[in-house]
PDB file of N, CA and C in Angstrom:
ATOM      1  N   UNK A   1       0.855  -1.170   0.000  1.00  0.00           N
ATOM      2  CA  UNK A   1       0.000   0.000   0.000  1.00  0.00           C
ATOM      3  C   UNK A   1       0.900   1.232   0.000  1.00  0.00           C
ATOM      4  N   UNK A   2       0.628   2.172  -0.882  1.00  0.00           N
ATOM      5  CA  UNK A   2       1.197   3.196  -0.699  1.00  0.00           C
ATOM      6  C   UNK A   2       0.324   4.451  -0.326  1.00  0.00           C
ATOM      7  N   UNK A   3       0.906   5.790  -0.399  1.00  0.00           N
ATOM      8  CA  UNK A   3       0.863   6.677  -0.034  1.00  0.00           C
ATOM      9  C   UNK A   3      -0.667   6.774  -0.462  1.00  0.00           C
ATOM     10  N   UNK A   4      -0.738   7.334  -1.515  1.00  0.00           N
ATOM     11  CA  UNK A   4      -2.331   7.745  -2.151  1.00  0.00           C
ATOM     12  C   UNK A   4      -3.306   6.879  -2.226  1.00  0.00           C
ATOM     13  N   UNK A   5      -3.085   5.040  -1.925  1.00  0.00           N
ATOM     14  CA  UNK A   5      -3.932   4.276  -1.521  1.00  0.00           C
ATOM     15  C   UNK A   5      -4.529   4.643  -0.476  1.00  0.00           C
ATOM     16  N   UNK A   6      -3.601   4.517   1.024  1.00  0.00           N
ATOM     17  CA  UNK A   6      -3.770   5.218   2.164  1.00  0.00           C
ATOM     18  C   UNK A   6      -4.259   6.327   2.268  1.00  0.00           C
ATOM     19  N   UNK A   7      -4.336   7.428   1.536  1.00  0.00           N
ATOM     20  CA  UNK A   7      -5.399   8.813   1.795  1.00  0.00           C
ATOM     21  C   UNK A   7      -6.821   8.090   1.085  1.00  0.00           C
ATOM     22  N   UNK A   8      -7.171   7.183   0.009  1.00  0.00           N
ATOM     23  CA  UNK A   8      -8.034   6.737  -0.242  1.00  0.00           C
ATOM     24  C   UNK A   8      -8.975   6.194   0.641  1.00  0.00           C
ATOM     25  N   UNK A   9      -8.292   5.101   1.086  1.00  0.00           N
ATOM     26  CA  UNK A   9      -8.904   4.568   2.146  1.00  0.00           C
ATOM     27  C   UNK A   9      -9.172   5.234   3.050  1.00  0.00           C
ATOM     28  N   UNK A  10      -8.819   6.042   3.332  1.00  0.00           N
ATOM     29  CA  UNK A  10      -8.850   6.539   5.040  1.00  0.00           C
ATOM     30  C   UNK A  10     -10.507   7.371   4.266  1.00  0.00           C
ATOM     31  N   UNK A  11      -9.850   8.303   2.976  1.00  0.00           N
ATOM     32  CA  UNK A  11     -11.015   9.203   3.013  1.00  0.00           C
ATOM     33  C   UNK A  11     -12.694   8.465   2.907  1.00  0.00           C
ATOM     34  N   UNK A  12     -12.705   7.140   2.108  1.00  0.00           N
ATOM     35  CA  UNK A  12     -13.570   6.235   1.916  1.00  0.00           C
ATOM     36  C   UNK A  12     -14.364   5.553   2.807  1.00  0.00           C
ATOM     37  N   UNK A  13     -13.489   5.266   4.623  1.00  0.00           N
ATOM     38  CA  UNK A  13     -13.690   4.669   5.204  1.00  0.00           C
ATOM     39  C   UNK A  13     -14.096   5.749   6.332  1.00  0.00           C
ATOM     40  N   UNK A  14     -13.969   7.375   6.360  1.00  0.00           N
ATOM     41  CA  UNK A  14     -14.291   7.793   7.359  1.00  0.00           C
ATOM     42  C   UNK A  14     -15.258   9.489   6.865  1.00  0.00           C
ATOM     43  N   UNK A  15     -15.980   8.919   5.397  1.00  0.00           N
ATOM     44  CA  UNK A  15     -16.176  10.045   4.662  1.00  0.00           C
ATOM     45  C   UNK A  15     -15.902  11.445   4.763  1.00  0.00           C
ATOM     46  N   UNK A  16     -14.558  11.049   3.830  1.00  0.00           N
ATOM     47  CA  UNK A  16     -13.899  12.302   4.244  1.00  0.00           C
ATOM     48  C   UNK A  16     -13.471  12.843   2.733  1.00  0.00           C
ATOM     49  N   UNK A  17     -13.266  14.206   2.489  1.00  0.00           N
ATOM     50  CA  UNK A  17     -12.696  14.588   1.400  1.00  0.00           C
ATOM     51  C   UNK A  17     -11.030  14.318   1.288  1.00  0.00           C
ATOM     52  N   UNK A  18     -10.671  13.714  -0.025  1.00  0.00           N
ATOM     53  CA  UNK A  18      -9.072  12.905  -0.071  1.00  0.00           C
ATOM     54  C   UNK A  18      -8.459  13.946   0.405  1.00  0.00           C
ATOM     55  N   UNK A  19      -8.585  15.694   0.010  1.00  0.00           N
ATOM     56  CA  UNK A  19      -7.750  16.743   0.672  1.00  0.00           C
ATOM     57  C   UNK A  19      -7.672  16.417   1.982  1.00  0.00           C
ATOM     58  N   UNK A  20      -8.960  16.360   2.700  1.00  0.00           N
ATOM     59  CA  UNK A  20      -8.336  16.703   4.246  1.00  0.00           C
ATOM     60  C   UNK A  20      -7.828  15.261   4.913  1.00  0.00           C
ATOM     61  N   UNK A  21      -8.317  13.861   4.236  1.00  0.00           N
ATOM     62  CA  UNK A  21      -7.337  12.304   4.102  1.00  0.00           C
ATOM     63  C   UNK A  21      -6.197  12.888   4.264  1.00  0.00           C
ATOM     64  N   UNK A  22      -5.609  13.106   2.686  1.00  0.00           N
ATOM     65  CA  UNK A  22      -4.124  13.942   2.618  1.00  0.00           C
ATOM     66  C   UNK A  22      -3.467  14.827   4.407  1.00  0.00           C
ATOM     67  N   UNK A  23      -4.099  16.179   4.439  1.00  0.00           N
ATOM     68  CA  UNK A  23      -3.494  16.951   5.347  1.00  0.00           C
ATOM     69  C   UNK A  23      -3.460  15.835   6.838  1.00  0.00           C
ATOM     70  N   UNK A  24      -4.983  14.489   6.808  1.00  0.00           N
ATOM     71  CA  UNK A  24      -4.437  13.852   7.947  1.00  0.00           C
ATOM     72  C   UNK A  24      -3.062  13.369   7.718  1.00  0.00           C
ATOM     73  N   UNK A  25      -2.489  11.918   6.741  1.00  0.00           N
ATOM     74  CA  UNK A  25      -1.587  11.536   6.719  1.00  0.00           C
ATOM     75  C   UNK A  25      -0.605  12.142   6.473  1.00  0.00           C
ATOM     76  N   UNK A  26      -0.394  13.089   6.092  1.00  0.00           N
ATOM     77  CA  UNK A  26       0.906  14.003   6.100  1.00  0.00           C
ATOM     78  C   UNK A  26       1.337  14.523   7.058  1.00  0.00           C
ATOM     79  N   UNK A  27       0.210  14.982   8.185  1.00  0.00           N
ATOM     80  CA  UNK A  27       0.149  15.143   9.780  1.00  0.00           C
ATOM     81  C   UNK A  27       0.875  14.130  10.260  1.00  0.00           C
ATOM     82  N   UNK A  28       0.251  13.290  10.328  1.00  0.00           N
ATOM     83  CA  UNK A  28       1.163  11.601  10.800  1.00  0.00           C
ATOM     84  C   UNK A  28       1.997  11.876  10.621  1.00  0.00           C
ATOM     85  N   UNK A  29       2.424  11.681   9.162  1.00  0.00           N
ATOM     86  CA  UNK A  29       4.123  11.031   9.148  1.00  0.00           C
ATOM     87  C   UNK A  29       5.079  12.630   9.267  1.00  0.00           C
ATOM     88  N   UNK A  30       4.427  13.529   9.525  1.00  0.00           N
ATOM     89  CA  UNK A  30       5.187  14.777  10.064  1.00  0.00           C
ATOM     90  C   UNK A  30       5.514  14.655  11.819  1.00  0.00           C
ATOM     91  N   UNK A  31       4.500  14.017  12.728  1.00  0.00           N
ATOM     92  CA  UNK A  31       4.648  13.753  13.836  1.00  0.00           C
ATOM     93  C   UNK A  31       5.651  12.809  14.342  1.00  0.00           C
ATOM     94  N   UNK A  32       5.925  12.086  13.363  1.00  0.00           N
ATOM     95  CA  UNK A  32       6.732  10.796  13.323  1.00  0.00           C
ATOM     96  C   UNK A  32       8.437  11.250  13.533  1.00  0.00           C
ATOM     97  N   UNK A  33       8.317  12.273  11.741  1.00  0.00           N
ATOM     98  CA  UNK A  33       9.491  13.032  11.775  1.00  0.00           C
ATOM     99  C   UNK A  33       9.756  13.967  13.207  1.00  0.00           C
ATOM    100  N   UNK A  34       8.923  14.609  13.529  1.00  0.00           N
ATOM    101  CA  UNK A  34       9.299  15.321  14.395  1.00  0.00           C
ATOM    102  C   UNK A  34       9.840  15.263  15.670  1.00  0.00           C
ATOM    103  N   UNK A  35       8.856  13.742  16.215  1.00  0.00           N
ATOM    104  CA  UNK A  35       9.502  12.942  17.382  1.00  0.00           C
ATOM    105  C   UNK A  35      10.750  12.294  17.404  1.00  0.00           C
ATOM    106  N   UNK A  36      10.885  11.821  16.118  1.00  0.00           N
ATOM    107  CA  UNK A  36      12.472  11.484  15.893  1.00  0.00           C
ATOM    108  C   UNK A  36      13.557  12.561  15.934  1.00  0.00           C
ATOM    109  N   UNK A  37      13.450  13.497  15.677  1.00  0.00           N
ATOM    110  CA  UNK A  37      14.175  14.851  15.356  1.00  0.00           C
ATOM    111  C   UNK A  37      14.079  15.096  16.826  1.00  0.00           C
ATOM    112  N   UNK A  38      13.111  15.239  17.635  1.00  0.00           N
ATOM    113  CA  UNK A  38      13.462  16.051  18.710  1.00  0.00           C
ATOM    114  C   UNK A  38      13.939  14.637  20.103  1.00  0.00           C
ATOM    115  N   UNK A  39      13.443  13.262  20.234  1.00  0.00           N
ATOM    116  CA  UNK A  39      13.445  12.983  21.016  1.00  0.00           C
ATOM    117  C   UNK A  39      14.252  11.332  20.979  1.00  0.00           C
ATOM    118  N   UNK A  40      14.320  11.115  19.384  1.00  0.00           N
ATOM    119  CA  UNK A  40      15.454   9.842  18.754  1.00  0.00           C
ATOM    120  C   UNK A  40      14.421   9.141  18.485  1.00  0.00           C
ATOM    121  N   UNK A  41      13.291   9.308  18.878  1.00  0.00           N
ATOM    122  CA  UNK A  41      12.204   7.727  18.805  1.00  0.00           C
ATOM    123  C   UNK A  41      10.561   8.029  18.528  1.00  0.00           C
ATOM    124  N   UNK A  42       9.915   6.754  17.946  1.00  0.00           N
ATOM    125  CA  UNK A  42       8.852   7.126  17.706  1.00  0.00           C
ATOM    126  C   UNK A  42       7.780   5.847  18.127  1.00  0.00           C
ATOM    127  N   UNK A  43       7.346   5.623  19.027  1.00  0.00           N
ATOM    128  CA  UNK A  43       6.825   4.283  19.401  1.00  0.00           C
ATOM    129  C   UNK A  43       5.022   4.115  18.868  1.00  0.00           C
ATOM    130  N   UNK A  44       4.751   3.352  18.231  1.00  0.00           N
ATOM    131  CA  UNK A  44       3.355   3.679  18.204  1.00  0.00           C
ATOM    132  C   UNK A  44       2.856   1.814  18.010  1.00  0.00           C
ATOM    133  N   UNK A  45       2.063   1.871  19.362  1.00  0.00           N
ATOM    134  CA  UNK A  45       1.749   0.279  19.891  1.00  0.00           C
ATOM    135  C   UNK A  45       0.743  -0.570  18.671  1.00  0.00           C
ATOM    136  N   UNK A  46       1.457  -1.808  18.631  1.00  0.00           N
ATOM    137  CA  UNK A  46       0.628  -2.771  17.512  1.00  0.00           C
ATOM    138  C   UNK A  46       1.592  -2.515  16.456  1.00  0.00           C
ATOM    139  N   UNK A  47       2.219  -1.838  15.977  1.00  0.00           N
ATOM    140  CA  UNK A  47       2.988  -1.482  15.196  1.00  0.00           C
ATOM    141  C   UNK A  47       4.745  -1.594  15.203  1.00  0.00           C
ATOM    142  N   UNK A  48       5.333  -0.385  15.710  1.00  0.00           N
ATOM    143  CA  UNK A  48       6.456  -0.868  16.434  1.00  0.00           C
ATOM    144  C   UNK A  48       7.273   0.584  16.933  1.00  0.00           C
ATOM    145  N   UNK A  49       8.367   0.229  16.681  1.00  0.00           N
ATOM    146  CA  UNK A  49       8.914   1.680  17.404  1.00  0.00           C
ATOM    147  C   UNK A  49      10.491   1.849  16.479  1.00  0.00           C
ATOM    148  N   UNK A  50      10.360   3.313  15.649  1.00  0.00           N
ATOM    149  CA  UNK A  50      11.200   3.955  15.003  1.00  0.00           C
ATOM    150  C   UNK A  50      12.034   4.729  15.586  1.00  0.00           C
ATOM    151  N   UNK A  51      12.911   4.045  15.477  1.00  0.00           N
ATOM    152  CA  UNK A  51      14.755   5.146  16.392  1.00  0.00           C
ATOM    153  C   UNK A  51      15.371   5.692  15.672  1.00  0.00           C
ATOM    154  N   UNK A  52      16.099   6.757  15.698  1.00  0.00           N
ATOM    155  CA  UNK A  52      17.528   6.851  15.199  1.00  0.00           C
ATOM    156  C   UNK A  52      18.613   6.390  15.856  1.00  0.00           C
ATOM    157  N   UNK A  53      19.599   5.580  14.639  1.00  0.00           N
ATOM    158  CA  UNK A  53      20.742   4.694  14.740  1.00  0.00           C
ATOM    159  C   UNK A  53      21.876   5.621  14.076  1.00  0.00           C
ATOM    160  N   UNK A  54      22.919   5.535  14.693  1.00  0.00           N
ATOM    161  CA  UNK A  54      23.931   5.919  14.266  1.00  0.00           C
ATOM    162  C   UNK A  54      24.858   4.807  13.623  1.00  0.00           C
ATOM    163  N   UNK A  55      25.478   5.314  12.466  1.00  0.00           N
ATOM    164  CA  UNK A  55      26.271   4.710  11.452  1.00  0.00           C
ATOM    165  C   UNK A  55      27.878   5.233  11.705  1.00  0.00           C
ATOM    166  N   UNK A  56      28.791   4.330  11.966  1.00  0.00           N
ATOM    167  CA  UNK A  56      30.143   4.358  11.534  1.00  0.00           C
ATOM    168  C   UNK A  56      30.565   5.162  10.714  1.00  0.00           C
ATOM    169  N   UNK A  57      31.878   5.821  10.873  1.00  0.00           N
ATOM    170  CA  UNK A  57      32.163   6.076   9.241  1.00  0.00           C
ATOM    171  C   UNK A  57      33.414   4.926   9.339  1.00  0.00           C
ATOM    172  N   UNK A  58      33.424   4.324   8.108  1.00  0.00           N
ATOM    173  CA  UNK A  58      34.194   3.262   7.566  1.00  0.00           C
ATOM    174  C   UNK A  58      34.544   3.090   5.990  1.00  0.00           C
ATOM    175  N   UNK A  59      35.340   2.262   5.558  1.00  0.00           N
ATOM    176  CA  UNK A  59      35.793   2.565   4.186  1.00  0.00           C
ATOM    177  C   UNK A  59      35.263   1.625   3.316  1.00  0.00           C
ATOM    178  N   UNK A  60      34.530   1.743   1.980  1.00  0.00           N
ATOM    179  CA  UNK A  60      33.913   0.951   1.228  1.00  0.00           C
ATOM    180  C   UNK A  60      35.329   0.896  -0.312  1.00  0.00           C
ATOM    181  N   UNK A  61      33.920   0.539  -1.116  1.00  0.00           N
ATOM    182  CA  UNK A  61      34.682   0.912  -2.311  1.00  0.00           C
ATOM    183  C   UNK A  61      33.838   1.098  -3.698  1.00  0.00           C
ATOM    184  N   UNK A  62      34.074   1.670  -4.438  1.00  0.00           N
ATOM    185  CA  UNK A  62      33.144   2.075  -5.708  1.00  0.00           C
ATOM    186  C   UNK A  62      33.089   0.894  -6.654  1.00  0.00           C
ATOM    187  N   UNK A  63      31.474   0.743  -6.655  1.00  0.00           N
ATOM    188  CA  UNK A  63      31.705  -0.384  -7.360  1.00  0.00           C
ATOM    189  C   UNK A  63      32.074  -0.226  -9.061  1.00  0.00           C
ATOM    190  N   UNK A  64      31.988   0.760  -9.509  1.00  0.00           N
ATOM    191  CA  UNK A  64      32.527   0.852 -10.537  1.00  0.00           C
ATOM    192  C   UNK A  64      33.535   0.579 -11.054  1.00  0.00           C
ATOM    193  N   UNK A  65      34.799   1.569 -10.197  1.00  0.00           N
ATOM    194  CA  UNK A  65      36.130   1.497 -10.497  1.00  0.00           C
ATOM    195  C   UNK A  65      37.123   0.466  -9.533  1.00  0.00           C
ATOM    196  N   UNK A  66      36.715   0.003  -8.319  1.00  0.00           N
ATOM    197  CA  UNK A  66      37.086  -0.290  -7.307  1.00  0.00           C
ATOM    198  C   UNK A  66      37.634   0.222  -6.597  1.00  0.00           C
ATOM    199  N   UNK A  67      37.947   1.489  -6.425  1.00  0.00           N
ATOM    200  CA  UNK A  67      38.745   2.164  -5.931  1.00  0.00           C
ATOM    201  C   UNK A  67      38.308   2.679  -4.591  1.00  0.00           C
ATOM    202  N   UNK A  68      38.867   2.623  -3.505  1.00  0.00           N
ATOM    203  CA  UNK A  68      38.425   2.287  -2.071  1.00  0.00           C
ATOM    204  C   UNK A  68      38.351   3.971  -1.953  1.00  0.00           C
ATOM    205  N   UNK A  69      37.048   4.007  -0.827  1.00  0.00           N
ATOM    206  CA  UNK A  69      36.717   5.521  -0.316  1.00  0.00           C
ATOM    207  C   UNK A  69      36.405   5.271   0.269  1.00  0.00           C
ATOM    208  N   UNK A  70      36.277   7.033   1.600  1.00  0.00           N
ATOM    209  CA  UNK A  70      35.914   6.563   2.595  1.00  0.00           C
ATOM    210  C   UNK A  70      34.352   7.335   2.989  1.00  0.00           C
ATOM    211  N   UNK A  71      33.920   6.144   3.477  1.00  0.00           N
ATOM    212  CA  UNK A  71      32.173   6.740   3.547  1.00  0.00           C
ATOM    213  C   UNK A  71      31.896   7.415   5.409  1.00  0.00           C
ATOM    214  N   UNK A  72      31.489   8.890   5.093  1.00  0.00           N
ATOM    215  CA  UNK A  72      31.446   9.262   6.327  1.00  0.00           C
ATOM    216  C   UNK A  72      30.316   8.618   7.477  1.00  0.00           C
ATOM    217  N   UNK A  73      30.458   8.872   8.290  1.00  0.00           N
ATOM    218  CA  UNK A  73      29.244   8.370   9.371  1.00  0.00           C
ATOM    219  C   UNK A  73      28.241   8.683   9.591  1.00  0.00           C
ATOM    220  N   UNK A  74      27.018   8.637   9.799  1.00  0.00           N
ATOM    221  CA  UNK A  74      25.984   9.062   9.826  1.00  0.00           C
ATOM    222  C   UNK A  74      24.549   8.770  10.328  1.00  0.00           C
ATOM    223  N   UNK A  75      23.432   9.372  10.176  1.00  0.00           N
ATOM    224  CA  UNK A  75      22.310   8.704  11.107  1.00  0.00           C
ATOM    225  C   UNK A  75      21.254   8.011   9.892  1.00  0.00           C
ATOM    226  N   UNK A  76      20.773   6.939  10.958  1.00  0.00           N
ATOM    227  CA  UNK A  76      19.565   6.271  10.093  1.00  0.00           C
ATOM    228  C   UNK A  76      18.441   6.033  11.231  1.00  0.00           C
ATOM    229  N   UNK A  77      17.605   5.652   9.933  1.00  0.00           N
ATOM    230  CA  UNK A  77      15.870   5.213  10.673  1.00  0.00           C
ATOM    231  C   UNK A  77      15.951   4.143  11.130  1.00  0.00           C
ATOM    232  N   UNK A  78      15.689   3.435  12.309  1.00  0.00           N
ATOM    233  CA  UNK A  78      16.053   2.061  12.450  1.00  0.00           C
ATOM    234  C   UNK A  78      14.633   1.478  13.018  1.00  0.00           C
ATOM    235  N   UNK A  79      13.798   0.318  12.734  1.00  0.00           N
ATOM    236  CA  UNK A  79      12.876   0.496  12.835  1.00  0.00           C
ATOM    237  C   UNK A  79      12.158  -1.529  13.895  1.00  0.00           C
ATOM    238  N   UNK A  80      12.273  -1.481  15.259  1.00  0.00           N
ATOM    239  CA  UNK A  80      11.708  -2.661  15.881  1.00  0.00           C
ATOM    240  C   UNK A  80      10.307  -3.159  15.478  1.00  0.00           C
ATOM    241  N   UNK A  81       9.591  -4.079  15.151  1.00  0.00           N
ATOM    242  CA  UNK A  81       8.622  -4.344  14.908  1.00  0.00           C
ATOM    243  C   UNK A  81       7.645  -4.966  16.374  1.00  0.00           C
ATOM    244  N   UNK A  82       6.643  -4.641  16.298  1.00  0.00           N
ATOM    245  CA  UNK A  82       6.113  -5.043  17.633  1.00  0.00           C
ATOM    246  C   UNK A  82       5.648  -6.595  17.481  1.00  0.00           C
ATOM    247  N   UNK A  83       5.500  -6.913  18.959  1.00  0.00           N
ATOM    248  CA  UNK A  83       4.989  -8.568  18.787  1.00  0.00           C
ATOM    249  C   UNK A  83       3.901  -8.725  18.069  1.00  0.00           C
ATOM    250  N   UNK A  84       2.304  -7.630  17.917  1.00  0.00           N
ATOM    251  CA  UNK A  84       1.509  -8.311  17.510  1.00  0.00           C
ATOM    252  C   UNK A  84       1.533  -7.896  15.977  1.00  0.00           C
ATOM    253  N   UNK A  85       2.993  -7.114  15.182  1.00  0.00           N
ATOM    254  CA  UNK A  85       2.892  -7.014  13.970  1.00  0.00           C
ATOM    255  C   UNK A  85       3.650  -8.262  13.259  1.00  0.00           C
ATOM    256  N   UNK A  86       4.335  -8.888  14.813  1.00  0.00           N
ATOM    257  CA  UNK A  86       4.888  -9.761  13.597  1.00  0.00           C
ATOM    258  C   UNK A  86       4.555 -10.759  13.636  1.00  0.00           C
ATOM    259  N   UNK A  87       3.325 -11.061  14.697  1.00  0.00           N
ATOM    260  CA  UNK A  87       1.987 -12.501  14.910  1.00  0.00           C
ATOM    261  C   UNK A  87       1.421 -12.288  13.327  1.00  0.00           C
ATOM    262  N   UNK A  88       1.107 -11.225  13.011  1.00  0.00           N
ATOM    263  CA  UNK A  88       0.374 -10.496  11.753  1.00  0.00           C
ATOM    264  C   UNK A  88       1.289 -11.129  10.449  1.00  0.00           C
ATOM    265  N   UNK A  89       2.020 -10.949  10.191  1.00  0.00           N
ATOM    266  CA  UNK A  89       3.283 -11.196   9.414  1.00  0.00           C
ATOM    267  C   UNK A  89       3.581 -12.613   9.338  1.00  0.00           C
ATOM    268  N   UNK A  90       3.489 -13.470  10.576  1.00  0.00           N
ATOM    269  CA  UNK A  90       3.853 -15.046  10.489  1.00  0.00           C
ATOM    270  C   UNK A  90       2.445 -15.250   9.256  1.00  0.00           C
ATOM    271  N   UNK A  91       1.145 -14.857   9.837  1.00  0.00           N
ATOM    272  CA  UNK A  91      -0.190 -15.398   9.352  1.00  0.00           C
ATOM    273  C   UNK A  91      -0.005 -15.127   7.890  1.00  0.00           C
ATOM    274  N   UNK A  92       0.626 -14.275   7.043  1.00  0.00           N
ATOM    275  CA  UNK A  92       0.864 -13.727   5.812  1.00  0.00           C
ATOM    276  C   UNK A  92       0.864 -15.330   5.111  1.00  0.00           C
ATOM    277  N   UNK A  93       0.407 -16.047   3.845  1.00  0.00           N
ATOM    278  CA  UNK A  93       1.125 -16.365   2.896  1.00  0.00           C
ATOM    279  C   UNK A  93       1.687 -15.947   1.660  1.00  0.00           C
ATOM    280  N   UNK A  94       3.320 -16.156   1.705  1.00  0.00           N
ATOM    281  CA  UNK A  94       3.651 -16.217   0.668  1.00  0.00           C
ATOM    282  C   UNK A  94       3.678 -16.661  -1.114  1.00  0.00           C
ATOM    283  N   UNK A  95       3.212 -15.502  -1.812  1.00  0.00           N
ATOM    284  CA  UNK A  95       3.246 -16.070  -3.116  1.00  0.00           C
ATOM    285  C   UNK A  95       4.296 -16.844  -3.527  1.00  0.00           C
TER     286      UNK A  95
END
């Protein structure tokens, strides 16, 4: 599911116009950003909980030329899944 599915649904399921769908989910995932930015984390239950992780800087190499560089350090999204998303996830079958 992506983005504009998700304002669909939401607007479909809670008769709503897709604009103000939209300004909800963009709200969301602005709250998300913001808690991460101000506080490292974003926990939201049934679901799971989004951190920032810090990255090494360490030396790779281009896969083009091979020629070794060095990649600086930096932050990422790092993201735990909760128990009952991944009860959810076992039940999935695979195509």
């Amino acid at each position: 599911m992506n983005k504009s599915e998700i304002i669909d649904k939401l607007a479909a399921d809670h008769e709503l116009t897709k604009v103000k769908a939209k300004e909800i989910v963009e709200q969301l995932f602005g709250f998300v950003g913001s808690s991460l930015k101000k506080e490292g984390r974003f926990a939201f239950p049934e679901l799971g909980t989004f951190t920032v992780g810090q990255r090494a800087a360490r030396t790779g190499r281009n896969p083009a030329t091979g020629e070794t560089i060095k990649i600086k350090a930096s932050k990422t999204v790092r993201f735990k899944a909760a128990p009952a998303l991944k009860e959810l996830v076992a039940k999935v079958k695979v195509k």
